[in-house]
PDB file of N, CA and C in Angstrom:
ATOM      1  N   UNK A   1     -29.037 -74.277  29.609  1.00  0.00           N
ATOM      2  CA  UNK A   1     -28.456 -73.123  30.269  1.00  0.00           C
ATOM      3  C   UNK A   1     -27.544 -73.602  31.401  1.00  0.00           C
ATOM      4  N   UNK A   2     -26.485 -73.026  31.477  1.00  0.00           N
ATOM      5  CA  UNK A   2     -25.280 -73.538  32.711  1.00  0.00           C
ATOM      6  C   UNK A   2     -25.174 -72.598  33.410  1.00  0.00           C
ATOM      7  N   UNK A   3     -25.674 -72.595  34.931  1.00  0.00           N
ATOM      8  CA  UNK A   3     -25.010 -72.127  35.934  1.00  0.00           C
ATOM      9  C   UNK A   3     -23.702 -71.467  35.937  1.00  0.00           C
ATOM     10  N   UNK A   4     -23.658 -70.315  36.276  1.00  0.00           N
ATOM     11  CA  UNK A   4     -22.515 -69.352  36.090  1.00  0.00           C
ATOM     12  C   UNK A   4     -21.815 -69.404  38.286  1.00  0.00           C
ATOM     13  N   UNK A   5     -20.623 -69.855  38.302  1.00  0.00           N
ATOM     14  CA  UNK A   5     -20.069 -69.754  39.378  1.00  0.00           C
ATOM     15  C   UNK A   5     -18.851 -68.714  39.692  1.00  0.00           C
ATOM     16  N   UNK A   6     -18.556 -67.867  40.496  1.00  0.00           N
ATOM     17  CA  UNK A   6     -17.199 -67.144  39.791  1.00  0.00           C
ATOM     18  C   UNK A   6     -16.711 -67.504  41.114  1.00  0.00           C
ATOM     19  N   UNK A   7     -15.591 -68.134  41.289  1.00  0.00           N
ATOM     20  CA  UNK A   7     -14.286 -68.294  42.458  1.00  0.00           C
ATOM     21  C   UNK A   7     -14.276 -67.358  43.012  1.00  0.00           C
ATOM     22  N   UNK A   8     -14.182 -66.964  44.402  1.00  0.00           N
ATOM     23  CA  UNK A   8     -13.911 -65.605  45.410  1.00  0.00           C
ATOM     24  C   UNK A   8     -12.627 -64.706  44.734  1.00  0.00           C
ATOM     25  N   UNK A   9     -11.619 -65.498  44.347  1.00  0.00           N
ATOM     26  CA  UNK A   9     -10.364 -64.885  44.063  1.00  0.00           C
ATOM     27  C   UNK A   9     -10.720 -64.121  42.627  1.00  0.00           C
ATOM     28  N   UNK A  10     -10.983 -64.660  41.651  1.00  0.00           N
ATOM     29  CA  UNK A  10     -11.758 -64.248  40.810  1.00  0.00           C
ATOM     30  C   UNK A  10     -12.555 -63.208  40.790  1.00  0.00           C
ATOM     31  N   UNK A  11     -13.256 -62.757  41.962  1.00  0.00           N
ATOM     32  CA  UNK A  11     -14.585 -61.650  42.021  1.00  0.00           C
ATOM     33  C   UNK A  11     -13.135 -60.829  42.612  1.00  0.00           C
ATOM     34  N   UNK A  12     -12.137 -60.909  43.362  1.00  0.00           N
ATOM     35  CA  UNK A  12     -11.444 -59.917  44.010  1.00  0.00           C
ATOM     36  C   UNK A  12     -10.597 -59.306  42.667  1.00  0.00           C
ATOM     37  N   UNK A  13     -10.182 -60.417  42.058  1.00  0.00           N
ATOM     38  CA  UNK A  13      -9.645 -60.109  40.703  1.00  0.00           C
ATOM     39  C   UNK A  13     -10.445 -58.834  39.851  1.00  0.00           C
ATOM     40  N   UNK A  14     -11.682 -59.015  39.648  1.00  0.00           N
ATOM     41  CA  UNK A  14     -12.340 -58.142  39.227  1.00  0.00           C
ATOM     42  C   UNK A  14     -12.762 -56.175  39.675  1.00  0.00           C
ATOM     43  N   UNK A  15     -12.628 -56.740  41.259  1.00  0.00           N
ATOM     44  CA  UNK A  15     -13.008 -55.497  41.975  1.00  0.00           C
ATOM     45  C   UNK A  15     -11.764 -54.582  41.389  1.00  0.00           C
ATOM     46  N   UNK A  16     -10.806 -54.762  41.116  1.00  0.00           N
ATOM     47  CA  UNK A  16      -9.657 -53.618  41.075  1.00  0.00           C
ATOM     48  C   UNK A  16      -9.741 -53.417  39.676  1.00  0.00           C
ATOM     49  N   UNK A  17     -10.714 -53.700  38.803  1.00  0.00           N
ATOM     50  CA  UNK A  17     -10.261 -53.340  37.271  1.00  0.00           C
ATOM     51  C   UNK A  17     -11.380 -52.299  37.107  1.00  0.00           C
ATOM     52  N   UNK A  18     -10.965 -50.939  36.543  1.00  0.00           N
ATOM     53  CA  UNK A  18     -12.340 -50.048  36.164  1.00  0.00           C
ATOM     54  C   UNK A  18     -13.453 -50.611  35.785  1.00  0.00           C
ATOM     55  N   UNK A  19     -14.146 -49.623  35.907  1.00  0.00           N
ATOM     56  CA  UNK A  19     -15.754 -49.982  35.773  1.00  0.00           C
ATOM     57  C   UNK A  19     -16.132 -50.651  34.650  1.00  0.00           C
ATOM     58  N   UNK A  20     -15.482 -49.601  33.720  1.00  0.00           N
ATOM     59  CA  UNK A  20     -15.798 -49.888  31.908  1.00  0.00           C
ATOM     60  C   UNK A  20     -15.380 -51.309  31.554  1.00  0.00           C
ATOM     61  N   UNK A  21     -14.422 -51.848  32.055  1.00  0.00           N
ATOM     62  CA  UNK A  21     -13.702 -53.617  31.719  1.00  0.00           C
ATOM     63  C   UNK A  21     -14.440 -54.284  32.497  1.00  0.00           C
ATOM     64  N   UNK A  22     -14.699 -53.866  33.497  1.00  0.00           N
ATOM     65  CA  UNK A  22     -15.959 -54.753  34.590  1.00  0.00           C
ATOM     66  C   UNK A  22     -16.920 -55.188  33.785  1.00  0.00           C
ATOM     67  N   UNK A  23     -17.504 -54.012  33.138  1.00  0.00           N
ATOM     68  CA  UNK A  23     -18.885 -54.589  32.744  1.00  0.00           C
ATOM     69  C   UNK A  23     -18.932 -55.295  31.138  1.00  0.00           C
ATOM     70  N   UNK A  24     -17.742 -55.199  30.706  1.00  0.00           N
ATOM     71  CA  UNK A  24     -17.403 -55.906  29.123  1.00  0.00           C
ATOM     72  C   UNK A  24     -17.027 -57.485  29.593  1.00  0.00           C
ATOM     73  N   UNK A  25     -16.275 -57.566  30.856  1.00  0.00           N
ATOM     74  CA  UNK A  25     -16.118 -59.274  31.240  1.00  0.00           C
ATOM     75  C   UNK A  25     -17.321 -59.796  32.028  1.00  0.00           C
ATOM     76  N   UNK A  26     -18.560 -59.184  32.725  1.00  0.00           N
ATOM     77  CA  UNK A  26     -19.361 -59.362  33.384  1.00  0.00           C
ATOM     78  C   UNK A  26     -20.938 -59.761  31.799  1.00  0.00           C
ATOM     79  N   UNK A  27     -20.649 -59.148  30.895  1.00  0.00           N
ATOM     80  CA  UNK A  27     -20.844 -59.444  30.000  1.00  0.00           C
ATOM     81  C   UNK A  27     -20.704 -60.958  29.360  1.00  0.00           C
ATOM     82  N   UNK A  28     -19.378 -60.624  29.330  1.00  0.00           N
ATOM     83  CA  UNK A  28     -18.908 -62.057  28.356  1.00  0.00           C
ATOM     84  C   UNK A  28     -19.476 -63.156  29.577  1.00  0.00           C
ATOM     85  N   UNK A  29     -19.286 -63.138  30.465  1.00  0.00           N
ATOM     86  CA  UNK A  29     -19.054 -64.041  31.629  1.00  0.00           C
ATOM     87  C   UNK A  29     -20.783 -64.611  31.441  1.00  0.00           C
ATOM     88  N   UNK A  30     -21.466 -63.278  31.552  1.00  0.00           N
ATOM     89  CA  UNK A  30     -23.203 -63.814  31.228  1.00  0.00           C
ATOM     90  C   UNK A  30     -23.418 -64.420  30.333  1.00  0.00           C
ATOM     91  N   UNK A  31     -22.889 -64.514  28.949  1.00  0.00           N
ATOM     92  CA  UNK A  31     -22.768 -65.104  27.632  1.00  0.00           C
ATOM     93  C   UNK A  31     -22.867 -66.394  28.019  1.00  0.00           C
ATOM     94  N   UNK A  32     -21.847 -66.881  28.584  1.00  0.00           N
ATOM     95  CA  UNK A  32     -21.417 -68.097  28.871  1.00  0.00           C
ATOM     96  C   UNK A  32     -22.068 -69.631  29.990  1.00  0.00           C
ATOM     97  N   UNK A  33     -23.284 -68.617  30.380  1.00  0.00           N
ATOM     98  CA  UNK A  33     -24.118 -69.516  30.940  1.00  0.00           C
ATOM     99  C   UNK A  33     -25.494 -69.832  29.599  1.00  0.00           C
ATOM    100  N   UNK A  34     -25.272 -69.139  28.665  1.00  0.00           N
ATOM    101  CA  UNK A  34     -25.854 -69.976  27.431  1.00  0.00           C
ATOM    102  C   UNK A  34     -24.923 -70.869  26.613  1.00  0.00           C
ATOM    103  N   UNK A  35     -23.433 -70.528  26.073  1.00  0.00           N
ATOM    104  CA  UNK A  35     -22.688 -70.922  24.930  1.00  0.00           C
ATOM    105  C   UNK A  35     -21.464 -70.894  26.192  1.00  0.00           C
ATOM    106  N   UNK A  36     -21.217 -71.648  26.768  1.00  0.00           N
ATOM    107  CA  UNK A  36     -20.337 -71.859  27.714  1.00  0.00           C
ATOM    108  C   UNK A  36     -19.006 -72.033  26.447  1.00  0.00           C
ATOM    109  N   UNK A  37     -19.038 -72.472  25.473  1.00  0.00           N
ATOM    110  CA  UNK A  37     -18.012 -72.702  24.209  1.00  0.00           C
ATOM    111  C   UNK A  37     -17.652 -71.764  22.838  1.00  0.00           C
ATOM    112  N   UNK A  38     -17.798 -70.350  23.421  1.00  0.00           N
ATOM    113  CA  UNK A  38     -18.323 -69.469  21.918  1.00  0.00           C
ATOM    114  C   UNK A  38     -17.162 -69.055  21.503  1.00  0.00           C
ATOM    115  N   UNK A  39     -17.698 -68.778  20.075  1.00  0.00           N
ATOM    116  CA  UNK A  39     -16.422 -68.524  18.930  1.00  0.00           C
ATOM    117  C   UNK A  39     -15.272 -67.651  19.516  1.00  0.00           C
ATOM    118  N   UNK A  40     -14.149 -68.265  19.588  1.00  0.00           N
ATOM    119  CA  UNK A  40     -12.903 -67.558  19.807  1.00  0.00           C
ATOM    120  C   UNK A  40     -12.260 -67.770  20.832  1.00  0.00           C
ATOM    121  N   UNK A  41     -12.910 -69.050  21.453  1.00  0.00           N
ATOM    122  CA  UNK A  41     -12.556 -69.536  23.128  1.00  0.00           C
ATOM    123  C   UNK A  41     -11.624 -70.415  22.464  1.00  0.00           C
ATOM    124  N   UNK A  42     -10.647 -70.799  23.377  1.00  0.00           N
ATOM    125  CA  UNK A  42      -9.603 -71.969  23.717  1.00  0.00           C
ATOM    126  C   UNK A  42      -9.551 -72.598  24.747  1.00  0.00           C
ATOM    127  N   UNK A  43      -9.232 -74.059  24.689  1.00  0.00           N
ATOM    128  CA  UNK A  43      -9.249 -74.913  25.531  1.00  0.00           C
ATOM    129  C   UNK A  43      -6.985 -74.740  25.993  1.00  0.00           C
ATOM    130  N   UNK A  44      -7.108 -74.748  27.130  1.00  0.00           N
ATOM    131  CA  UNK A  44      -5.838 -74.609  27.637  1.00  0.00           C
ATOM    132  C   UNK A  44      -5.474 -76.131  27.846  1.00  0.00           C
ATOM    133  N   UNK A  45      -4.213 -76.718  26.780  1.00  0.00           N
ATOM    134  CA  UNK A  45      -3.906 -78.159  26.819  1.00  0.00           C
ATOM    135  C   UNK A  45      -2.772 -78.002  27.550  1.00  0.00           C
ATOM    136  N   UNK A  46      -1.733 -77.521  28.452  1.00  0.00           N
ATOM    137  CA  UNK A  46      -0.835 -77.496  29.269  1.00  0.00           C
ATOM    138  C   UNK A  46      -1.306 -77.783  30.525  1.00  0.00           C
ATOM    139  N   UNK A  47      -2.457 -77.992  30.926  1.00  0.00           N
ATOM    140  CA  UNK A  47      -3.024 -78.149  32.477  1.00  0.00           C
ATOM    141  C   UNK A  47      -3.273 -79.063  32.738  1.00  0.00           C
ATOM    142  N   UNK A  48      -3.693 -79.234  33.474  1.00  0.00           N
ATOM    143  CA  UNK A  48      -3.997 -81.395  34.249  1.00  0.00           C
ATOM    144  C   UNK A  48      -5.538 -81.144  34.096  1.00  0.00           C
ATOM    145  N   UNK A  49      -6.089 -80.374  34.392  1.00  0.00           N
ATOM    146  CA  UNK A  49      -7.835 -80.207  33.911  1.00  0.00           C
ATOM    147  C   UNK A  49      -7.848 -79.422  32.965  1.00  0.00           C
ATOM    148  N   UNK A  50      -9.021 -79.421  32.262  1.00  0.00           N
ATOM    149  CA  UNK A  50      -9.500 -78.822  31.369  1.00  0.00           C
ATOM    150  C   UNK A  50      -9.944 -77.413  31.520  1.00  0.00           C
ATOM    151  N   UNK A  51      -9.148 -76.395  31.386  1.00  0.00           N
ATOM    152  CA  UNK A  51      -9.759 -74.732  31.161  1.00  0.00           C
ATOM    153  C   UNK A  51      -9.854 -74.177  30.318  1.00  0.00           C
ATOM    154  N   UNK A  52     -11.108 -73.425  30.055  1.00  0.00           N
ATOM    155  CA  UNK A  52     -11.261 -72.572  28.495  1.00  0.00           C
ATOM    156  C   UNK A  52     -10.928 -71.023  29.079  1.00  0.00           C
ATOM    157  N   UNK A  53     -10.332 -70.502  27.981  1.00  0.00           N
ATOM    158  CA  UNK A  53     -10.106 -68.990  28.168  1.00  0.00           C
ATOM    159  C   UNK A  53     -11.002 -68.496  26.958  1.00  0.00           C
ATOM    160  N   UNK A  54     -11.538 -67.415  27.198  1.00  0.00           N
ATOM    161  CA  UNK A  54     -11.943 -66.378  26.302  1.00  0.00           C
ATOM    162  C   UNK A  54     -11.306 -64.988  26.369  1.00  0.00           C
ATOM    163  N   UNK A  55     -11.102 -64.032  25.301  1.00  0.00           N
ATOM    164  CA  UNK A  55     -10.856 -62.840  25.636  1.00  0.00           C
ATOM    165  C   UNK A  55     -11.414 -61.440  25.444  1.00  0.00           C
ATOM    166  N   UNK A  56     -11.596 -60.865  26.499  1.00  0.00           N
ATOM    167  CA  UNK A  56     -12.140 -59.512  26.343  1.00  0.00           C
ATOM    168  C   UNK A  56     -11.197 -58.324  26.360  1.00  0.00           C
ATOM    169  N   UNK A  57     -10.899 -57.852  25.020  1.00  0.00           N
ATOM    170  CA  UNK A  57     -10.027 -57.084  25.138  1.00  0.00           C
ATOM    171  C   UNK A  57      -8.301 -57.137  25.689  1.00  0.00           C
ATOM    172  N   UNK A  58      -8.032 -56.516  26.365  1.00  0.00           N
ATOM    173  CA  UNK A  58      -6.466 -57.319  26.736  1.00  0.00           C
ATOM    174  C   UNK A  58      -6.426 -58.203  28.214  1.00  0.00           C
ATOM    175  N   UNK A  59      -7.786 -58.534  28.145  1.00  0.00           N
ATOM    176  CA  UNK A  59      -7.920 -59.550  29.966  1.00  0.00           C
ATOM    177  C   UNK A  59      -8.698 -60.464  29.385  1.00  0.00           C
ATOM    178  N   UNK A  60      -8.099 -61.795  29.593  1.00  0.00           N
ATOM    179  CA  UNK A  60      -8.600 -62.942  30.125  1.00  0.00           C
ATOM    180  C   UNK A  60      -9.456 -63.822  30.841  1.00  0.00           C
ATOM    181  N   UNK A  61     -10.663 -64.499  30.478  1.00  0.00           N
ATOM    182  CA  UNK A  61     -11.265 -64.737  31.707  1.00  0.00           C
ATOM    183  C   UNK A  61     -11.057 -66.290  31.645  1.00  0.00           C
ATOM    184  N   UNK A  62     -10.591 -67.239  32.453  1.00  0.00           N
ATOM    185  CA  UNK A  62     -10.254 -68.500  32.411  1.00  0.00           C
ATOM    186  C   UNK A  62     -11.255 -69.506  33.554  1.00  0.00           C
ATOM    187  N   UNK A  63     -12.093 -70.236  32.281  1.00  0.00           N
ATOM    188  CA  UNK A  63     -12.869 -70.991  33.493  1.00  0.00           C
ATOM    189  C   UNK A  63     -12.710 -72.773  33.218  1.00  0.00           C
ATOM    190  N   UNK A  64     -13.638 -72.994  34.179  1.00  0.00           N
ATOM    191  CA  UNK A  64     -13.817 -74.927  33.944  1.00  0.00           C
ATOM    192  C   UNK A  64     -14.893 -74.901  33.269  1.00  0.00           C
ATOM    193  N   UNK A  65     -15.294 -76.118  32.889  1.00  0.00           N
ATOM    194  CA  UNK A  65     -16.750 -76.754  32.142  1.00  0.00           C
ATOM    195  C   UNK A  65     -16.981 -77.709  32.951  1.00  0.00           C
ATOM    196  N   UNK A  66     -17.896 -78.059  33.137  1.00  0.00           N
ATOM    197  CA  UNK A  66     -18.781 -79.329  33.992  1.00  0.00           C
ATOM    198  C   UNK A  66     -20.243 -79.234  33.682  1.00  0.00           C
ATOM    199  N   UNK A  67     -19.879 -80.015  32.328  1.00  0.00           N
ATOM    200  CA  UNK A  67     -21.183 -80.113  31.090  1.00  0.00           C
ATOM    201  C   UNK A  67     -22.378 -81.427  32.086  1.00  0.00           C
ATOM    202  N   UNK A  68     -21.630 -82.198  32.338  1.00  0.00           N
ATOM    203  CA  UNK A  68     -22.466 -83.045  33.409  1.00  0.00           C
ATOM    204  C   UNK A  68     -23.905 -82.540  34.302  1.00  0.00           C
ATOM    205  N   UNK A  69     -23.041 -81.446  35.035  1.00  0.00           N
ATOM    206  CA  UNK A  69     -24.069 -80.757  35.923  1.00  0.00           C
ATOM    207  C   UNK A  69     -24.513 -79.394  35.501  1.00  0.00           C
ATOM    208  N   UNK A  70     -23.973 -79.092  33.991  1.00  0.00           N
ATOM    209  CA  UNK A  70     -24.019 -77.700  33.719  1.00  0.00           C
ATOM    210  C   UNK A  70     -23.858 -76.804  34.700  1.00  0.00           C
ATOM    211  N   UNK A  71     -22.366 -76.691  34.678  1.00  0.00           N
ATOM    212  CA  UNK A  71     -21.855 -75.273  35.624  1.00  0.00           C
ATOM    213  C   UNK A  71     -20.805 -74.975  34.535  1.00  0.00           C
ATOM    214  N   UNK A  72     -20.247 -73.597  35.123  1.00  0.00           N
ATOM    215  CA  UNK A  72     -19.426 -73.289  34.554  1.00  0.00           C
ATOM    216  C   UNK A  72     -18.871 -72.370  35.577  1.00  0.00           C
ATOM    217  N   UNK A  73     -17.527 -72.407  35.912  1.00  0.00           N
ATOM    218  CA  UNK A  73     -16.657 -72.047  37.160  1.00  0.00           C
ATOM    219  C   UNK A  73     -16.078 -70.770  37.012  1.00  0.00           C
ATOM    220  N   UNK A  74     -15.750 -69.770  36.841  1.00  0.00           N
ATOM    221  CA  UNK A  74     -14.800 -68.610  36.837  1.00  0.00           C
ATOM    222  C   UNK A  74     -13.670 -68.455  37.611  1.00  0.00           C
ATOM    223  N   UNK A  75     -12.308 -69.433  37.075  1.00  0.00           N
ATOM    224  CA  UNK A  75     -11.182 -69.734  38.210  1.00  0.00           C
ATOM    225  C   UNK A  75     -10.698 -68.755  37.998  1.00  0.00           C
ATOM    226  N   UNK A  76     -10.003 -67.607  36.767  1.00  0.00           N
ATOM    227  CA  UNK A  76      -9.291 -66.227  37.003  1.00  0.00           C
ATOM    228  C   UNK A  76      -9.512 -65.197  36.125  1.00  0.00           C
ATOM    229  N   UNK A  77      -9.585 -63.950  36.304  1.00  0.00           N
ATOM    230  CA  UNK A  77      -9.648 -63.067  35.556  1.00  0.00           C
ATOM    231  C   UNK A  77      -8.113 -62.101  35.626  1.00  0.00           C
ATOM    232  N   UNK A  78      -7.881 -61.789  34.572  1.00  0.00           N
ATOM    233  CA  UNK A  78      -6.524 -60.697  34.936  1.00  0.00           C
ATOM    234  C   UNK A  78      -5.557 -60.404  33.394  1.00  0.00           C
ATOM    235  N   UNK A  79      -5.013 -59.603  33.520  1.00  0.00           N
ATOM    236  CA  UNK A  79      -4.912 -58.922  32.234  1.00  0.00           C
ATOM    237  C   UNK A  79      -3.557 -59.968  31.517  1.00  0.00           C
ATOM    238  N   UNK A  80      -3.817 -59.919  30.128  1.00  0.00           N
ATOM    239  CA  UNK A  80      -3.192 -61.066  29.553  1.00  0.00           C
ATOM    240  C   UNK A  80      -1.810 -61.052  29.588  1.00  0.00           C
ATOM    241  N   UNK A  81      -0.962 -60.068  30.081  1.00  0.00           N
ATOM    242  CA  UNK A  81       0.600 -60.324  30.769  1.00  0.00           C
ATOM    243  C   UNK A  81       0.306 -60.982  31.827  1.00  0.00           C
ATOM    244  N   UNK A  82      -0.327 -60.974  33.186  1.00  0.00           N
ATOM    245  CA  UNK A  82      -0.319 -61.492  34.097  1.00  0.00           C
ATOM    246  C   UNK A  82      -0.880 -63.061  34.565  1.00  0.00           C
ATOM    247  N   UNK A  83      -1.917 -63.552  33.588  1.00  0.00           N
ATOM    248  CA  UNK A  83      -3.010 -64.532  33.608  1.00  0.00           C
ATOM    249  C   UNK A  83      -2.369 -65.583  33.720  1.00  0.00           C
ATOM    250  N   UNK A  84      -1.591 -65.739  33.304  1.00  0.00           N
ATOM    251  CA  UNK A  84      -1.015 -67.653  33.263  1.00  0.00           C
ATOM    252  C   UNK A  84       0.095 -67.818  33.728  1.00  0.00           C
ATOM    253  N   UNK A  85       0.859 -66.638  34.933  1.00  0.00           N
ATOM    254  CA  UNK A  85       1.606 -66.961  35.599  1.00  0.00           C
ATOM    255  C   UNK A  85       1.101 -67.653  37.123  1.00  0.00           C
TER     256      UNK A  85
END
């Protein structure tokens, strides 16, 4: 089981999205301290570290892995026009 961390910017990211998407990425996000790697995730190869995205619906949640210490980071959440600028 991996430790679930979410970045401050990240939780602020979240506060402004309705309730109903809140609790579908707060969801997935819980998933992921069992299967930190589950079907339909991508590893982002354009970055200098390693980030996996998963998607819920038309938002993004983009984190790290640190299989070492089992964590798993929550660097951004935000809807998939906006996420990777």
């Amino acid at each position: 089981m991996y430790l679930i961390r979410i970045k401050r910017s990240a939780e602020k990211e979240l506060a402004k999205l309705p309730i109903q998407i809140v609790k579908r990425i707060v969801k997935a996000i819980d998933g992921l301290s069992e299967n930190p790697r589950p079907s339909g995730c991508k590893k982002l190869e354009a970055l200098k570290e390693s980030l996996w995205r998963i998607r819920v619906g038309d938002y993004r949640i983009i984190y790290y892995i640190e299989d070492a210490i089992r964590i798993v980071e929550i660097r951004k959440v935000a809807n998939r026009r906006e996420v990777y600028d």
